[in-house]
Protein backbone atom coordinates (compact mmCIF):
# COMPACT_ATOMS: atom_id res chain seq x y z
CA UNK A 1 -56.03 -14.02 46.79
CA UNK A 2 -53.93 -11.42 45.53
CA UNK A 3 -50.76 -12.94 46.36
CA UNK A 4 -51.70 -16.21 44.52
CA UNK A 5 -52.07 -14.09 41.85
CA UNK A 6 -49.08 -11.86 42.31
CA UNK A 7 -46.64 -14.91 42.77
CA UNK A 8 -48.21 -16.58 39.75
CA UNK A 9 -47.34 -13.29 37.42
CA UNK A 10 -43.67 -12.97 39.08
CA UNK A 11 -43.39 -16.97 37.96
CA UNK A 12 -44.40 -16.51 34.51
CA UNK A 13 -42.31 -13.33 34.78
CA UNK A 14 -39.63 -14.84 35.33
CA UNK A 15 -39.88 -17.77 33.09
CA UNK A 16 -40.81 -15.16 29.75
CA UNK A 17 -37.71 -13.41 30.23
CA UNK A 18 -35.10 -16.37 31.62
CA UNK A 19 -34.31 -16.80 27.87
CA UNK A 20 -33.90 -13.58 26.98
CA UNK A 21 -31.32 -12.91 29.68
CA UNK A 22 -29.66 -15.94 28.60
CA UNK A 23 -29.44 -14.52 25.32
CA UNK A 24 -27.21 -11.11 26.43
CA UNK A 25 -23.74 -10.87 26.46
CA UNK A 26 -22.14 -11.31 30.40
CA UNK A 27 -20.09 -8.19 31.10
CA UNK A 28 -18.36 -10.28 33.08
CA UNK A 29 -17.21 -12.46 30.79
CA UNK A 30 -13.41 -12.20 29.44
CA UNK A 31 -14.59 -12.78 25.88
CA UNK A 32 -16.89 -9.54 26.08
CA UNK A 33 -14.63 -6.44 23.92
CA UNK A 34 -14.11 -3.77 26.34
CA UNK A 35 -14.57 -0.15 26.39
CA UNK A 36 -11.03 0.41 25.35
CA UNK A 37 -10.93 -2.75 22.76
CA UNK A 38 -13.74 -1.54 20.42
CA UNK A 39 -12.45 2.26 20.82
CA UNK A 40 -8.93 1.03 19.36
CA UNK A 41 -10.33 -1.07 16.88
CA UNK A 42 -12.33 2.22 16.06
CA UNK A 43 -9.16 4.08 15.89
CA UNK A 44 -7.50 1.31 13.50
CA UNK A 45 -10.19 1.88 11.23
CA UNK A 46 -10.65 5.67 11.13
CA UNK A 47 -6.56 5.34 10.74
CA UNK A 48 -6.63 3.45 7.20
CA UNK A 49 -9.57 5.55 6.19
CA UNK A 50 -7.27 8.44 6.88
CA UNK A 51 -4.42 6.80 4.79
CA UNK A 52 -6.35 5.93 2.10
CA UNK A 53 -7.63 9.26 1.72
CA UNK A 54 -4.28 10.60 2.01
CA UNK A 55 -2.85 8.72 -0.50
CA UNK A 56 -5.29 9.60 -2.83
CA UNK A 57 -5.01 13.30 -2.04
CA UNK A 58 -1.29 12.35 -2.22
CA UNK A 59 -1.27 10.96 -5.50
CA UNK A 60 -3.82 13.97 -7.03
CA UNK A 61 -1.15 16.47 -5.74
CA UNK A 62 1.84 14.50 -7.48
CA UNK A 63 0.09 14.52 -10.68
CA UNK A 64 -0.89 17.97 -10.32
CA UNK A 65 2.87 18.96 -9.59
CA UNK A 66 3.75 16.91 -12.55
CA UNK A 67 1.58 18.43 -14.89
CA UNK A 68 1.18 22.14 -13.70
CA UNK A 69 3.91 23.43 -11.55
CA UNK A 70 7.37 21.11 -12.65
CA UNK A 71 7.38 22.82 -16.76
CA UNK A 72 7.67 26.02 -15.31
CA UNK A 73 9.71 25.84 -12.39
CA UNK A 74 11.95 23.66 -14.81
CA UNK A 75 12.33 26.73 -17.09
CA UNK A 76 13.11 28.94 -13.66
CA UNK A 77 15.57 26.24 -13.02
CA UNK A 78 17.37 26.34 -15.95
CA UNK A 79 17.40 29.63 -16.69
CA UNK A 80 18.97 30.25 -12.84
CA UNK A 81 21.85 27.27 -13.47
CA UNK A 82 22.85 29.36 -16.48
CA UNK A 83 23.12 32.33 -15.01
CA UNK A 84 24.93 31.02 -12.24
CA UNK A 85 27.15 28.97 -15.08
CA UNK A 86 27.82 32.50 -17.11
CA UNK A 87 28.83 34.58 -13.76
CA UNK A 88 31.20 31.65 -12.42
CA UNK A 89 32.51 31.61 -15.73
CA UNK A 90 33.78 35.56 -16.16
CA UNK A 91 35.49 35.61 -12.75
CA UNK A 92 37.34 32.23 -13.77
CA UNK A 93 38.65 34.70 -16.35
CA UNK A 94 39.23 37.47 -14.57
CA UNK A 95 41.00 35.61 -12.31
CA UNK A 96 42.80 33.77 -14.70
CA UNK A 97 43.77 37.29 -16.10
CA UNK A 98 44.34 39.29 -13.45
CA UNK A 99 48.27 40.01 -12.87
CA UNK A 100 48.53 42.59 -10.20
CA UNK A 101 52.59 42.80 -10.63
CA UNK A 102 53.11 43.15 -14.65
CA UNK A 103 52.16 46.55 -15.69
CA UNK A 104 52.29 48.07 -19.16
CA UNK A 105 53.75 51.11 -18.45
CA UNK A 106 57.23 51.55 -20.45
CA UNK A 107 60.26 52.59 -17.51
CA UNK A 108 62.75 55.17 -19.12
């Protein structure tokens, strides 16, 4: 009696859960992403959230260059070129001036 009743439940068993089986992907199946698909597509996507933060960050730091630091380094810049422009400027003289062989002492 028992196994009547045991074959019956392994029958309906079987029958409740045939669909559901149905219903789940094959891993066999070449359609099926992989292991190594989904963690590149994973990658893609972690990869243009990274660029899109970066180019935000990017274009914060530009602005912040533009508005803070490039006036005064400017000034630093400018105020180095003349310098540079004054000093390059006295030896052209001095060079222009300098006459090692005439001397202004009178021979008698």
């Amino acid at each position: 009696m028992h196994t009547k009743a045991l074959v019956l439940c392994l029958i309906l068993l079987i029958q409740a859960c045939g669909p559901l089986l149905a219903q789940t992907l094959d891993p066999t199946q070449p359609d099926s992403p992989g292991i190594l698909q989904r963690l590149a597509q994973t990658a893609r996507e972690a990869k243009a959230k990274v660029q899109n933060v970066g180019a935000t960050v990017v274009g914060f730091l530009g602005a912040y260059y533009e508005d803070h630091i490039q006036p005064v380094a400017d000034s630093y810049a400018g105020w180095a070129s003349n310098i540079k422009s004054s000093f390059w400027t006295k030896i052209q003289t001095t060079i222009e001036t300098y006459s090692p062989f005439t001397t202004n002492v009178d021979v008698v």
